[in-house]
C-alpha atoms as a PDB file:
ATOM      1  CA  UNK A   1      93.713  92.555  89.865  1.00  0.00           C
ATOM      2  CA  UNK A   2      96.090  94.226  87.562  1.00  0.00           C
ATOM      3  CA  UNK A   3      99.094  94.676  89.976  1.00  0.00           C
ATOM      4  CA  UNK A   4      99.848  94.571  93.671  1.00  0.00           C
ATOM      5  CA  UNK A   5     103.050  95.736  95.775  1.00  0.00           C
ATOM      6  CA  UNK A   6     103.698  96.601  98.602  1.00  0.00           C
ATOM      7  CA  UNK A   7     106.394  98.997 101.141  1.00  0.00           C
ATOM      8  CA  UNK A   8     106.497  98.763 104.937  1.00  0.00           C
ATOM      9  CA  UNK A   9     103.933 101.538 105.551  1.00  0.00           C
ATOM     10  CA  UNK A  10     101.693 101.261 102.601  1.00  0.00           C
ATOM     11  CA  UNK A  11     100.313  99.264  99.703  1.00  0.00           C
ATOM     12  CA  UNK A  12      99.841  99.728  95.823  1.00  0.00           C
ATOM     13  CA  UNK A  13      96.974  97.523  93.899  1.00  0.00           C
ATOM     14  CA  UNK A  14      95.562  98.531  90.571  1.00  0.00           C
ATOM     15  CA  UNK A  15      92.521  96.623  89.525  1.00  0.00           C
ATOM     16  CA  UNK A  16      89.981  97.316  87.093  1.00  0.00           C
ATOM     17  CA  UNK A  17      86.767  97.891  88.488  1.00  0.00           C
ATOM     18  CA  UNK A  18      83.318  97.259  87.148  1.00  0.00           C
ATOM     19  CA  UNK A  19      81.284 100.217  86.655  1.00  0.00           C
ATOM     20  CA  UNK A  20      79.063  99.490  89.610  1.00  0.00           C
ATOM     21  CA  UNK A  21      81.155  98.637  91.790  1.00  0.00           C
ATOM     22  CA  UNK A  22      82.167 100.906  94.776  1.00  0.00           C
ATOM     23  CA  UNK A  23      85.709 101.503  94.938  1.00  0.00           C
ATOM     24  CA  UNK A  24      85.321 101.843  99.238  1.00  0.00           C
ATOM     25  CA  UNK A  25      83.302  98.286  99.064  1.00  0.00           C
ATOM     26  CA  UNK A  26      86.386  96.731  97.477  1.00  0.00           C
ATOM     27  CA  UNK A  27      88.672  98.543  99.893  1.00  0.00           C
ATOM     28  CA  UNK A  28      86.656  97.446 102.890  1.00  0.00           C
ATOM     29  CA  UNK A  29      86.433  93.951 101.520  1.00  0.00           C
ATOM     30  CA  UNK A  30      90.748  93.938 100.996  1.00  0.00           C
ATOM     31  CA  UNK A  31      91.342  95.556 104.400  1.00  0.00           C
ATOM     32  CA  UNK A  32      88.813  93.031 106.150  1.00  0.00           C
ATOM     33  CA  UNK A  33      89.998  89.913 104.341  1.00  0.00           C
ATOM     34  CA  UNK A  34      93.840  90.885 104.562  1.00  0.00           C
ATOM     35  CA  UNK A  35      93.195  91.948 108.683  1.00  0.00           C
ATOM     36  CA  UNK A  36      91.684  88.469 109.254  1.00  0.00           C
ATOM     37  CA  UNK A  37      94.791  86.218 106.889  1.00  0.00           C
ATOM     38  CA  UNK A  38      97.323  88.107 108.783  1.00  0.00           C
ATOM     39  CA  UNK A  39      96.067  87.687 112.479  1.00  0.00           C
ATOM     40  CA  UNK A  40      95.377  84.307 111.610  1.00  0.00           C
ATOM     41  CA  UNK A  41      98.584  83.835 110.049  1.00  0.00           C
ATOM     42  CA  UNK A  42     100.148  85.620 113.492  1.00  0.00           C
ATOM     43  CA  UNK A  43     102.819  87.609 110.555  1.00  0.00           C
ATOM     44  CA  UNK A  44     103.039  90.385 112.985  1.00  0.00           C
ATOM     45  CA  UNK A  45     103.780  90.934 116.539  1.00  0.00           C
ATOM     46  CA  UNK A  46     100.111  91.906 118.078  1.00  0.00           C
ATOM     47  CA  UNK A  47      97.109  92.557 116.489  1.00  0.00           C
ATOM     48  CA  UNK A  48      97.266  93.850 113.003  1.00  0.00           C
ATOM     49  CA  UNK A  49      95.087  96.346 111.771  1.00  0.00           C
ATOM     50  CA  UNK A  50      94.648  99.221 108.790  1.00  0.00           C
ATOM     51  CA  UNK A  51      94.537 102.912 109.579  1.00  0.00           C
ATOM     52  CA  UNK A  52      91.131 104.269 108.391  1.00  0.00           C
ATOM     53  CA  UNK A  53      90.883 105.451 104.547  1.00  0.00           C
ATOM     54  CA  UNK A  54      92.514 105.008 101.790  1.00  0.00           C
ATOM     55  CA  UNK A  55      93.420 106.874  98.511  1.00  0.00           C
ATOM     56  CA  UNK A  56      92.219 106.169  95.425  1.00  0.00           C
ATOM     57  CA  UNK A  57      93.274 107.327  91.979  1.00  0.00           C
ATOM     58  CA  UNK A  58      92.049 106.493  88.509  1.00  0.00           C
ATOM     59  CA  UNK A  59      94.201 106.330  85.507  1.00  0.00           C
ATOM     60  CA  UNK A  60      93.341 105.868  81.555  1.00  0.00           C
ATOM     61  CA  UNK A  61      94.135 102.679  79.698  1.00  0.00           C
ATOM     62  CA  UNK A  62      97.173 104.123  78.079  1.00  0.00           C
ATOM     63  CA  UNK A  63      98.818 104.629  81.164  1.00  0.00           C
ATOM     64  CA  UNK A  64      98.674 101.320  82.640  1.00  0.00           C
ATOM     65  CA  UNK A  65     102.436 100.530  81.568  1.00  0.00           C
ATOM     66  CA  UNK A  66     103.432 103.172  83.059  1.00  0.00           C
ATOM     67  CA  UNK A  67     101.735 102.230  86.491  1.00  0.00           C
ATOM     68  CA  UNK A  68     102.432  98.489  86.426  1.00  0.00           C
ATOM     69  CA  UNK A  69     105.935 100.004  86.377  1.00  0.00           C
ATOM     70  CA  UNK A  70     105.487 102.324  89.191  1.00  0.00           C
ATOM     71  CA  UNK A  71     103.918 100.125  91.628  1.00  0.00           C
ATOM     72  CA  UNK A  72     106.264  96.977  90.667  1.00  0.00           C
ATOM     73  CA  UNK A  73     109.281  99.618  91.805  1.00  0.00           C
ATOM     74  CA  UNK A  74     108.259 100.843  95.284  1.00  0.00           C
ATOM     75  CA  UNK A  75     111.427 100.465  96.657  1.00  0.00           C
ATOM     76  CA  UNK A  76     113.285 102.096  94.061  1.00  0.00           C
ATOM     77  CA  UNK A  77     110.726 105.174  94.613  1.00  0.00           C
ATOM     78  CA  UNK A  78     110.814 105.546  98.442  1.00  0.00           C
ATOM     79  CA  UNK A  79     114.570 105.311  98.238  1.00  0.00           C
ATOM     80  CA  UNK A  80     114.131 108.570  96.571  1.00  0.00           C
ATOM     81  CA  UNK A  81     111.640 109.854  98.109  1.00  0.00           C
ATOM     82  CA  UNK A  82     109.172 109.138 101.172  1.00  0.00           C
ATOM     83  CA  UNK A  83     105.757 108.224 100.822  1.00  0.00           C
ATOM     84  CA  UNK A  84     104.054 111.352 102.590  1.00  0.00           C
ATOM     85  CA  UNK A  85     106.151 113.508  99.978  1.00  0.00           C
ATOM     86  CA  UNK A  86     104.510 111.090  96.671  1.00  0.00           C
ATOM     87  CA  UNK A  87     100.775 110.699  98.496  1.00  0.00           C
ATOM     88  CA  UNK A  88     100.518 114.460  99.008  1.00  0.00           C
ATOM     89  CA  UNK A  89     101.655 115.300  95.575  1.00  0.00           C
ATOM     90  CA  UNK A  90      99.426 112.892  93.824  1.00  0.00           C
ATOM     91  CA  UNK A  91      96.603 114.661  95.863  1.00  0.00           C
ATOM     92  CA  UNK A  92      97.685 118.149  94.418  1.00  0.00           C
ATOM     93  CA  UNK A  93      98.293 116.879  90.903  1.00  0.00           C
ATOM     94  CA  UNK A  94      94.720 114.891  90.876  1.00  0.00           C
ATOM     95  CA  UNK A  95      93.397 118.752  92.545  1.00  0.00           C
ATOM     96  CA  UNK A  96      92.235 117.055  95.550  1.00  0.00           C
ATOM     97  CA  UNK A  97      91.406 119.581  98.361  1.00  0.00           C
ATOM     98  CA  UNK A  98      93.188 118.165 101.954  1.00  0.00           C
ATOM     99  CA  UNK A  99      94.397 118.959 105.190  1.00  0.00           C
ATOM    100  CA  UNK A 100      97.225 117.652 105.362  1.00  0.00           C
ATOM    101  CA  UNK A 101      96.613 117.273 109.699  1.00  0.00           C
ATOM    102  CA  UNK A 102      93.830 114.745 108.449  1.00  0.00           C
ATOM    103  CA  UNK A 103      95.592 112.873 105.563  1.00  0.00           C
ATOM    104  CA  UNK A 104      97.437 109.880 107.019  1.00  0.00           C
ATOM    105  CA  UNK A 105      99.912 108.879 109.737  1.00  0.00           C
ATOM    106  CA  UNK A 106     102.620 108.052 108.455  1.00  0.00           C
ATOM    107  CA  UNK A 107     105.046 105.355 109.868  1.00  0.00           C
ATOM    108  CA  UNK A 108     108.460 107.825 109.137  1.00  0.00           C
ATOM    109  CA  UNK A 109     105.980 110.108 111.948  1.00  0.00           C
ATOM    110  CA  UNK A 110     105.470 106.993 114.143  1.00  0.00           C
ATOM    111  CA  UNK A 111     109.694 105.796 114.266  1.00  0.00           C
ATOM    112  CA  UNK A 112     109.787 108.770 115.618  1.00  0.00           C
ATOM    113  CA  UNK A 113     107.200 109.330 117.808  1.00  0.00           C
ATOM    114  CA  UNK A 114     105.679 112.694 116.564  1.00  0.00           C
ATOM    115  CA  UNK A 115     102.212 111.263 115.504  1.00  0.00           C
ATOM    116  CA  UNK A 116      99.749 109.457 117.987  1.00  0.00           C
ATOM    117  CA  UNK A 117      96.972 106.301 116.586  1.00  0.00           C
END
């Protein structure tokens, strides 16, 4: 683990990863051990649960400052500019092919009611 933060909808964690190691095992592991600490914890009304998927990007050694910085400033970012807006321009600047129908739902969609889970 290299960093970790987090916003209401979504969460940022940059880790260094062996070279065998499958990024969606580590994923799966997070979202399963996180799911179980926060039910058991009761931090949420209901049940808590994470949407399927997940993005992942990879960045070079030199630009680790750089992302430290970024994910240790969420709030500062979103306050700027919402997290749809950021994931689906990190997919087009990484050339990633997407509908964006199939990408996430995002919680600005749920407040208001336009996207179903």
């Amino acid at each position: 683990m290299v960093a970790i933060n987090s916003s209401r909808d979504h969460l940022h964690i940059l880790v260094g990863l062996k070279p065998d190691m499958a990024l969606s095992d580590l994923v799966r592991e997070v979202k399963k051990s996180s799911t179980g600490f926060i039910n058991a914890n009761r931090w949420v009304k209901g049940r808590f649960n994470w949407q399927t998927g997940f993005g992942g990007f990879s960045y070079s050694r030199s630009s680790l400052d750089e992302v430290i910085r970024y994910i240790q400033n969420q709030d500062e970012h979103h306050a700027k500019r919402s997290f749809r807006d950021e994931y689906t321009q990190w997919l087009r600047k990484f050339d990633v092919a997407f509908d964006e129908e199939y990408v996430f739902d995002f919680a600005e969609e749920e407040a208001l009611g336009g996207v179903e889970s």
